[in-house]
Structures are given as C-alpha cells and as structure tokens.
Protein backbone atom coordinates (compact mmCIF):
# COMPACT_ATOMS: atom_id res chain seq x y z
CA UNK A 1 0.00 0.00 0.00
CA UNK A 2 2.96 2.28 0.75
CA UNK A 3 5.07 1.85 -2.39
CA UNK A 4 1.02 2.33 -4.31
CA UNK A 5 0.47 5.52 -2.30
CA UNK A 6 4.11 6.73 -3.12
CA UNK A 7 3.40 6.17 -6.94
CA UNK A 8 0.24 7.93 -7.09
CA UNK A 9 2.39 11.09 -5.46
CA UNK A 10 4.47 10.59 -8.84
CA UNK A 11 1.42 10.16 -10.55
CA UNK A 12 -0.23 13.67 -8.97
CA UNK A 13 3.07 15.25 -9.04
CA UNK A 14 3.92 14.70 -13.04
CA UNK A 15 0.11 15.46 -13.91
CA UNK A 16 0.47 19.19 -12.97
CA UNK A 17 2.48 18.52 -16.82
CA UNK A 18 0.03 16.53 -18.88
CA UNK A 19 1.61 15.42 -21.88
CA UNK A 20 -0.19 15.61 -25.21
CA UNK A 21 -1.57 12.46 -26.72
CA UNK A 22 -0.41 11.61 -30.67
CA UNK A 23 -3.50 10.35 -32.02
CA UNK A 24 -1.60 9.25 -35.13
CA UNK A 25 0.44 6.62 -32.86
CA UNK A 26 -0.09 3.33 -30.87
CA UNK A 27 2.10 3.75 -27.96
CA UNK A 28 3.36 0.07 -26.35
CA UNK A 29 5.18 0.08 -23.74
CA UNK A 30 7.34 -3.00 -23.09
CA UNK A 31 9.62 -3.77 -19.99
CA UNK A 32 13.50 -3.85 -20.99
CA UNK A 33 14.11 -7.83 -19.94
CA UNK A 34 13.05 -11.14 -21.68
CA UNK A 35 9.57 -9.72 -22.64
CA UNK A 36 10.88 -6.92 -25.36
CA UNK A 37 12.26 -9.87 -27.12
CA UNK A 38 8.71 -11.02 -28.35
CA UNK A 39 8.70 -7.38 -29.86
CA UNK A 40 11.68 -7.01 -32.02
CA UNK A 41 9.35 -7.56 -35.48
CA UNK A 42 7.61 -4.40 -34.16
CA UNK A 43 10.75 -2.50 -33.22
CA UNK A 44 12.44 -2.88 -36.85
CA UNK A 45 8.85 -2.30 -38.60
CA UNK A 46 6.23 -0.98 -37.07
CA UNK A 47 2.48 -2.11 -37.77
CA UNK A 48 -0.33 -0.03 -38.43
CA UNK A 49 -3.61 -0.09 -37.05
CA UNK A 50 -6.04 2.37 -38.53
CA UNK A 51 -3.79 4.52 -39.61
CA UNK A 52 -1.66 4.46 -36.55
CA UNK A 53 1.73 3.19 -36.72
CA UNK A 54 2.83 1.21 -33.38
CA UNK A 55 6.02 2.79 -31.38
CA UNK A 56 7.74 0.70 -28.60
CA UNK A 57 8.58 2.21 -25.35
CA UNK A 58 11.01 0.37 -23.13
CA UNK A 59 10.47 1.47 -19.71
CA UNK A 60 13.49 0.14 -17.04
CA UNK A 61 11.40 -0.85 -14.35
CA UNK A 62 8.07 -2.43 -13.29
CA UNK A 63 7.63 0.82 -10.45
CA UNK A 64 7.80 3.26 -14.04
CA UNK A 65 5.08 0.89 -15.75
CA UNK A 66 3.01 0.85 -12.90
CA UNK A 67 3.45 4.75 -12.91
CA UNK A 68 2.87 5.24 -16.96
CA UNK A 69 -0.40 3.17 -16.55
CA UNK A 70 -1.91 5.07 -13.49
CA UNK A 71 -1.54 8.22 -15.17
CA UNK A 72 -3.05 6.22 -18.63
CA UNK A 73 -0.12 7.66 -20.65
CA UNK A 74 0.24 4.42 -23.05
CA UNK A 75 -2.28 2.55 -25.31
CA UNK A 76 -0.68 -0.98 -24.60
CA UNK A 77 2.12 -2.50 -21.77
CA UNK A 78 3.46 -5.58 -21.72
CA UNK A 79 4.56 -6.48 -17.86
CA UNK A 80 4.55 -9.41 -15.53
CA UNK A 81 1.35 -10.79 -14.92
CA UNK A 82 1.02 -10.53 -11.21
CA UNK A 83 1.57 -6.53 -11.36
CA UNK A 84 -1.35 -6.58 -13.95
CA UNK A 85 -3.66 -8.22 -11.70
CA UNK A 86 -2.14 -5.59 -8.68
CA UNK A 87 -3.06 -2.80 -10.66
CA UNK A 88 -6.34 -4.29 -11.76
CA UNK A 89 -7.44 -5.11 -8.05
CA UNK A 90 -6.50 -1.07 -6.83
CA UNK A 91 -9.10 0.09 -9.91
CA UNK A 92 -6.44 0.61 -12.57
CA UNK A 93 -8.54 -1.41 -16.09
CA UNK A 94 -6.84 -1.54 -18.63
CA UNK A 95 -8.16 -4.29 -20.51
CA UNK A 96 -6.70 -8.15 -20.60
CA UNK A 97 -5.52 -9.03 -24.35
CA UNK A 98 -3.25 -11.98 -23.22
CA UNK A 99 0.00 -13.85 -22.59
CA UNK A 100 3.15 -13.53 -24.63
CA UNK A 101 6.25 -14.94 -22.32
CA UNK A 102 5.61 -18.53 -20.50
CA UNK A 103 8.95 -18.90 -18.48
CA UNK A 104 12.51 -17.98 -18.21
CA UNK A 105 13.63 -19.26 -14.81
CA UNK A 106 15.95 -21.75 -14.59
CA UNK A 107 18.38 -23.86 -11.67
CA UNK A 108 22.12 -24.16 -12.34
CA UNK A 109 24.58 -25.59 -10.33
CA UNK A 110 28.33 -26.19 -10.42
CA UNK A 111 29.58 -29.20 -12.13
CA UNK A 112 31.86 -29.70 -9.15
CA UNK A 113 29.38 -29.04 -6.44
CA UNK A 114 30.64 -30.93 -2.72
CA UNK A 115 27.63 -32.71 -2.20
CA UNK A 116 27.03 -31.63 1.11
CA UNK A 117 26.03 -28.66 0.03
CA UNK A 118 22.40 -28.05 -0.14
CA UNK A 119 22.60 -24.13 -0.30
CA UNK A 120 20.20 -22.68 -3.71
CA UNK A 121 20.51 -18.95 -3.99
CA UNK A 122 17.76 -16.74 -4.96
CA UNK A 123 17.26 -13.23 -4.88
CA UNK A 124 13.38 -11.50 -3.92
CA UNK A 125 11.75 -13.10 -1.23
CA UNK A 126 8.28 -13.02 -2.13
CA UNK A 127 8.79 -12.06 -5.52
CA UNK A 128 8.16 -13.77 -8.70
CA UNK A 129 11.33 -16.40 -8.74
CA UNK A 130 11.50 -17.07 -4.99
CA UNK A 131 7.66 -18.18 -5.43
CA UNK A 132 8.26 -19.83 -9.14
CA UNK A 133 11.03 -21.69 -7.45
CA UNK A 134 9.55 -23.01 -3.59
CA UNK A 135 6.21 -24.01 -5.93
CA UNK A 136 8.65 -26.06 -8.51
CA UNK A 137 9.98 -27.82 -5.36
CA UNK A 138 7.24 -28.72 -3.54
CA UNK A 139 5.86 -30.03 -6.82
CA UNK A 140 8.62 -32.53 -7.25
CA UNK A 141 9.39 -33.04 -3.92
CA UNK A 142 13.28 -31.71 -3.54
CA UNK A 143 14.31 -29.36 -0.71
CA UNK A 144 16.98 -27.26 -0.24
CA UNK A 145 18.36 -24.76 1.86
CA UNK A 146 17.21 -21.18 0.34
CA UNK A 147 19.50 -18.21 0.52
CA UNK A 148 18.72 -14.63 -0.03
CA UNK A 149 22.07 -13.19 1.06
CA UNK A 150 22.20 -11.49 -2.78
CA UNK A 151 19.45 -9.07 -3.51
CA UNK A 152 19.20 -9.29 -7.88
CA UNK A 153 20.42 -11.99 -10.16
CA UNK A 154 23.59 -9.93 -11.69
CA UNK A 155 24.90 -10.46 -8.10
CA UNK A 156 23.94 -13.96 -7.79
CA UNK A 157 25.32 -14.00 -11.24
CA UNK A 158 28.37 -12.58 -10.03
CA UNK A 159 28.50 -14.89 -6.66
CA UNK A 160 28.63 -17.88 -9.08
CA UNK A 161 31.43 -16.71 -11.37
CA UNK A 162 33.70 -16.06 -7.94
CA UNK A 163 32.99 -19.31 -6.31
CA UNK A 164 30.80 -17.96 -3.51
CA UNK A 165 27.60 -19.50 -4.76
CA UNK A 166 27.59 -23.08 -6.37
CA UNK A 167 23.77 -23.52 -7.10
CA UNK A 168 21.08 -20.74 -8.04
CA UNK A 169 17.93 -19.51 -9.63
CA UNK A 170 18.39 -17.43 -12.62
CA UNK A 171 16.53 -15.88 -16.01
CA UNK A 172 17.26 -15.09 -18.69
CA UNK A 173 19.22 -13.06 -19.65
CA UNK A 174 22.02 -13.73 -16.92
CA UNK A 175 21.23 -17.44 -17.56
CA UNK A 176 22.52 -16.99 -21.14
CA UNK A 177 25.30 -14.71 -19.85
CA UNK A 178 26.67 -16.87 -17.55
CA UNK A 179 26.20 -20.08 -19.15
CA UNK A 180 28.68 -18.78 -21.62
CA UNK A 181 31.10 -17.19 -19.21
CA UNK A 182 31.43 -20.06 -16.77
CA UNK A 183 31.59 -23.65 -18.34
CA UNK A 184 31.35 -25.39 -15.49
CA UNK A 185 27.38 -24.08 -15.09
CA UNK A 186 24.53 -26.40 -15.78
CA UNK A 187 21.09 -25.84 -16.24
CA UNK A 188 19.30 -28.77 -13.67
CA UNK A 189 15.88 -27.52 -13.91
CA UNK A 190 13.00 -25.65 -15.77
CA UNK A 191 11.44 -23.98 -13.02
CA UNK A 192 8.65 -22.69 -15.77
CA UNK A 193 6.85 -26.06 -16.27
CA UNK A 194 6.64 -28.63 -13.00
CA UNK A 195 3.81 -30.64 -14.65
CA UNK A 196 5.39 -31.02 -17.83
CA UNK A 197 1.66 -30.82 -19.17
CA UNK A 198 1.78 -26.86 -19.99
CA UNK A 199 2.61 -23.98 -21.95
CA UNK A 200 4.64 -22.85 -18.29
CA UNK A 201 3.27 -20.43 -16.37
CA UNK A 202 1.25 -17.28 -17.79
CA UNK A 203 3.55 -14.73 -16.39
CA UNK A 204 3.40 -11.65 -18.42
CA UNK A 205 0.40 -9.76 -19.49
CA UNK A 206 -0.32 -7.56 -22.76
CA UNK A 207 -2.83 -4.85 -21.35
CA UNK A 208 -4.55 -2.41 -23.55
CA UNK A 209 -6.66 0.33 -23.34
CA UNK A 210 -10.54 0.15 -23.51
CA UNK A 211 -10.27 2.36 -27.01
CA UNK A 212 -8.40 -0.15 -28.76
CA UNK A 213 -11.34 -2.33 -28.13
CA UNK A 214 -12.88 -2.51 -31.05
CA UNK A 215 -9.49 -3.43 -33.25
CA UNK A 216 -8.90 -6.48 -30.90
CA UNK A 217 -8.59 -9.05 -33.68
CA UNK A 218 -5.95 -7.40 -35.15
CA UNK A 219 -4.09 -6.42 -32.58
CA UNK A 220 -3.77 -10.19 -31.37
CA UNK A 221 -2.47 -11.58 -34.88
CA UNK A 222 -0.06 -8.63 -34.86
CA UNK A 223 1.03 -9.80 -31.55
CA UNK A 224 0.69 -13.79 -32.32
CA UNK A 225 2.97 -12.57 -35.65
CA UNK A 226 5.56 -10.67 -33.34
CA UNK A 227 6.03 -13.61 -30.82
CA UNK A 228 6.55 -16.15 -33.87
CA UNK A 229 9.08 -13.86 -35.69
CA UNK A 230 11.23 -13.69 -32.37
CA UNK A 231 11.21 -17.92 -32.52
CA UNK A 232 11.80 -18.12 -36.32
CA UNK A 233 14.63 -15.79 -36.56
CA UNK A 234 16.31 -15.37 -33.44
CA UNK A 235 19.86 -14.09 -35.13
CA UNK A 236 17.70 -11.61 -36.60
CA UNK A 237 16.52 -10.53 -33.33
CA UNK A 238 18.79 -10.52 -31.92
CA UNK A 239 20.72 -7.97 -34.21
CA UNK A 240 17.07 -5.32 -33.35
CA UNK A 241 17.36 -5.73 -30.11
CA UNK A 242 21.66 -5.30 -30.22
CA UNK A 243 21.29 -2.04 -32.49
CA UNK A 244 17.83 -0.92 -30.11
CA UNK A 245 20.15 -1.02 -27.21
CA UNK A 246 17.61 -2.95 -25.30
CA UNK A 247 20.47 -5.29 -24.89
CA UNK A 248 24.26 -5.05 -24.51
CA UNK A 249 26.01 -7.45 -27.41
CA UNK A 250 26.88 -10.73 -26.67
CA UNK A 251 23.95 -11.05 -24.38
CA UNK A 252 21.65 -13.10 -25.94
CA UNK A 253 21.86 -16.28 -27.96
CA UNK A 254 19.40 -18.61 -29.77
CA UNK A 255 19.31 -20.35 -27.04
CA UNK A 256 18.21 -18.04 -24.86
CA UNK A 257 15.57 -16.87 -27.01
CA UNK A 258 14.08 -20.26 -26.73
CA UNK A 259 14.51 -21.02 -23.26
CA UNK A 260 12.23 -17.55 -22.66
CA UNK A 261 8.99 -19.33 -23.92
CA UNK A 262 7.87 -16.61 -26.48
CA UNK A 263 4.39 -17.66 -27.50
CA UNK A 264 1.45 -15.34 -27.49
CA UNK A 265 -2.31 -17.20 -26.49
CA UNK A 266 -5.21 -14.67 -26.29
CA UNK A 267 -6.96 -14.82 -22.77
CA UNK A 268 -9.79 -16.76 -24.13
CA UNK A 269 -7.01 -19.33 -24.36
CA UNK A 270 -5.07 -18.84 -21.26
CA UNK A 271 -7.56 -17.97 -18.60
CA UNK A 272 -7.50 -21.26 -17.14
CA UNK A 273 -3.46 -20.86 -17.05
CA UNK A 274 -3.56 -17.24 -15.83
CA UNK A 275 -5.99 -18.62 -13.29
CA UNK A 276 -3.56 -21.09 -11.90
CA UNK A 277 -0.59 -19.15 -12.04
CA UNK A 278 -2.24 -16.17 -9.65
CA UNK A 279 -3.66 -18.67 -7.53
CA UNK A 280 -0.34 -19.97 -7.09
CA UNK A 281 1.46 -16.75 -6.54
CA UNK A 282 -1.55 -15.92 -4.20
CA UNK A 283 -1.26 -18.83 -2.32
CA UNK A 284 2.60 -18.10 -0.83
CA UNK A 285 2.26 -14.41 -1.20
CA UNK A 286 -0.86 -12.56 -1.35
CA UNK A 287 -0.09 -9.03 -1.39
CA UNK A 288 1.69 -10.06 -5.09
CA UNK A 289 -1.45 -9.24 -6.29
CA UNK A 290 -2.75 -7.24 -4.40
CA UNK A 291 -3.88 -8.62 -1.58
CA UNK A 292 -6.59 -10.54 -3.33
CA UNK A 293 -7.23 -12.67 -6.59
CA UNK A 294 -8.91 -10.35 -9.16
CA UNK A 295 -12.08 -11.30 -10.05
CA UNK A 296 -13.79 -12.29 -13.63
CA UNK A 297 -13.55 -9.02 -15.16
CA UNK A 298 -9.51 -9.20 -15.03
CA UNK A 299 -9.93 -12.60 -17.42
CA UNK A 300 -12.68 -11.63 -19.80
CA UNK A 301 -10.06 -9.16 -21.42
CA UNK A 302 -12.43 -6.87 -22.38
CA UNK A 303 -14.84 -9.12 -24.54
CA UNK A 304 -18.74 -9.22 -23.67
C-alpha cells in the first residue's frame, strides 16, 4: 500500500504537466528484460492499425510501468502478470488481451558441487522467482536450503562466477550470460513447467486500453505474428534488439531466445493458465497481487 500511495504522489506530481496524446500513434510500452524480445518484429517495422503506426517504449522498471499506466499515458504495456492483476485489483482497467512470455527461470549448479552442500541462492523473497522456485519444489518433492544473502540476479550471477555460490535460480538473460562465461554451469531444472503438461506459467500480461477495443482481432495476430518472428529468426533478433540497445552485445543467444517461452495465447485461451498461475502466486504471497485474486472481469479481457 505504501510503495502504491508513493506512486500515485508521482502520478499527482507529473500530472500538474500533462503530456499531449499523438493520435496518429499506438504507444506500447514493453519492460527492458526477456519480454521486449517477443517485440523485435515491431521494433524494426512498425504495424499499423487504422492509420496508426505502433512505437515501442522500453520502460526500465516495473515501479515506471506501474506509474505510466496510473496516469493512462500508453495505449498498450506488456509487464509481468502478477503486477497486472495488482493494478487491476486497486481500480487501474486496462483491458486483458493476453499472454506472450511462459517462463525464463531456470536452476544451475556447479559441475563440481561438494555434495554436502544443499545451499540454492535466490534473490526477492516473495517475488516472482522465490515463489516460481519453492512451488517447482514442492511439486517434485526436492528441498533445499534457500538463501537470499544477494538481492538481484547480476549479483547472484556474479556470486557464481567467484565461487561464492555453487547452485542458483536465474533468467534469462544472466542465464545466457553466464552459461557462456562459466563452463562449469549447468542448467538442472525448468522452473517454468513442474507438470510437464503446460505452456509454463502465464507470467506476463499484454494490457490495452478500452479504445483499442474494437481493433482487438488485429491487434492479437499482430502480436501472435511478433512472438513467432522472435522464434523463427532469433539471429535476426537478436541484431534489433543489439542495435535498439535494449540489450548489450553478446547477451543473448538462440538459445536463450528459446529457453524464454515466447508464444502469445489470447486470454480466451489462457484464462484457465492465468488462473492457476495467480492462484499460485496468491497462495505463498498474497499481497503479489494485491492482496486478493482479481475477479472475472480481469480474465474476460475486455470481450462481452
């Protein structure tokens, strides 16, 4: 409620500027990480809809989306799930389009790893991969002694490469980063997928405004189209995303790109998974979204 009340300050504070709205653009604002990946096509050549050619935003931080999307300053954001159904919940509705990321948590451990040592560092209690992770192992029955003594994954990262960590939670992109760097990493588990009988876990939300209603249809095969491109030519989007600056070079890899999960369902296709992935993030941490599970109106995206 605190961190909310301190973003609606921003929120009051920046509106005493309103910024003027381009009606000839689409604004889409996409969180710098694994998601902008599924929206490289749209980065290199934008779509139009209407008339209205699509620009991407990347915004740094989950606090700045929540910010842009109180204040109703972009058409469509693309953010993690849970912070969706957080806004949602505190009377924030933007409407539900679906899911285009599935997964990009992994476990890795040292090849020479003294097997007395049952030590798995993650970083966030509470937070998406702490919850990802203790859900994975109760699924399959492992335990291990959690660690939170770093506090973001380029430190754990970092822990790993000097020998001060031997096995750890990580996404991508450190995964891909320090898979390369330190050979004697393994991947031991795909945290994404415990049942093996799923797409993974709906984790990140498209949300769009209530006036892009009406051009719904299209706005989903653009997106489906996006989310293929990034699986069909991953050297190719990796060389957007390199020139974009969204990422540093050398930091992603084919590989990577595939181990993210980039595959956009509509809502009316994921509900049931969004449904299970809140209830499980609800279930060890409520406040994650918001204290409560949101109700119907979060899943219907919009349609009547």
């Amino acid at each position: 409620m605190i961190r909310f009340i301190c973003l609606l300050s921003v929120v009051l504070f920046c509106n005493c500027h309103p910024e003027k709205k381009d009606n000839q653009i689409i604004n889409v604002s996409v969180l710098r990480g694994p998601t902008a990946i599924a929206f490289a096509q749209w980065m290199e050549n934008p779509p139009v809809i209407e008339g209205r050619k699509i620009v991407i935003r990347i915004v740094d931080t989950p606090d700045l989306m929540q910010a842009i999307l109180i204040r109703q300053r972009t058409d469509i954001a693309v953010l993690p799930m849970v912070n969706a159904a957080n806004l949602y919940n505190k009377g924030i509705h933007y409407l539900l389009a679906g899911c285009p990321i599935w997964g990009t948590l992994y476990m890795v451990e040292k090849a020479d790893i003294h097997p007395d040592d049952h030590s798995l560092y993650i970083f966030g209690a509470g937070a998406n991969p702490d919850i990802i992770t203790r859900y994975y192992l109760e699924q399959k029955g492992l335990t291990y002694a959690f660690d939170y003594s770093f506090s973001s994954a380029r430190e754990i990262m970092q822990a790993l490469y000097m020998g001060k960590a031997a096995r750890a939670v990580l996404g991508e992109p450190f995964l891909s980063t320090a898979l390369q760097r330190d050979s004697t990493l393994h991947i031991i588990a795909d945290l994404n997928n415990p049942a093996n009988t799923s797409s993974g876990f709906a984790q990140t939300a498209v949300l769009y405004a209530p006036s892009l209603k009406e051009y719904r249809n299209q706005l989903d095969s653009l997106l489906s189209l996006s989310c293929r491109f990034a699986n069909e030519h991953p050297q190719e989007v990796i060389r957007v995303l390199e020139s974009k600056n969204v990422f540093p070079a050398g930091t992603l890899t084919s590989e990577s790109i595939k181990r993210c999960q980039i595959n956009y369902l509509t809502v009316d296709r994921a509900k049931e998974s969004i449904r299970s992935f809140l209830q499980v993030m609800y279930n060890y941490e409520p406040k994650s979204t918001g204290g409560k599970l949101p109700d119907d109106g979060f899943i219907t995206g919009g349609k009547e």
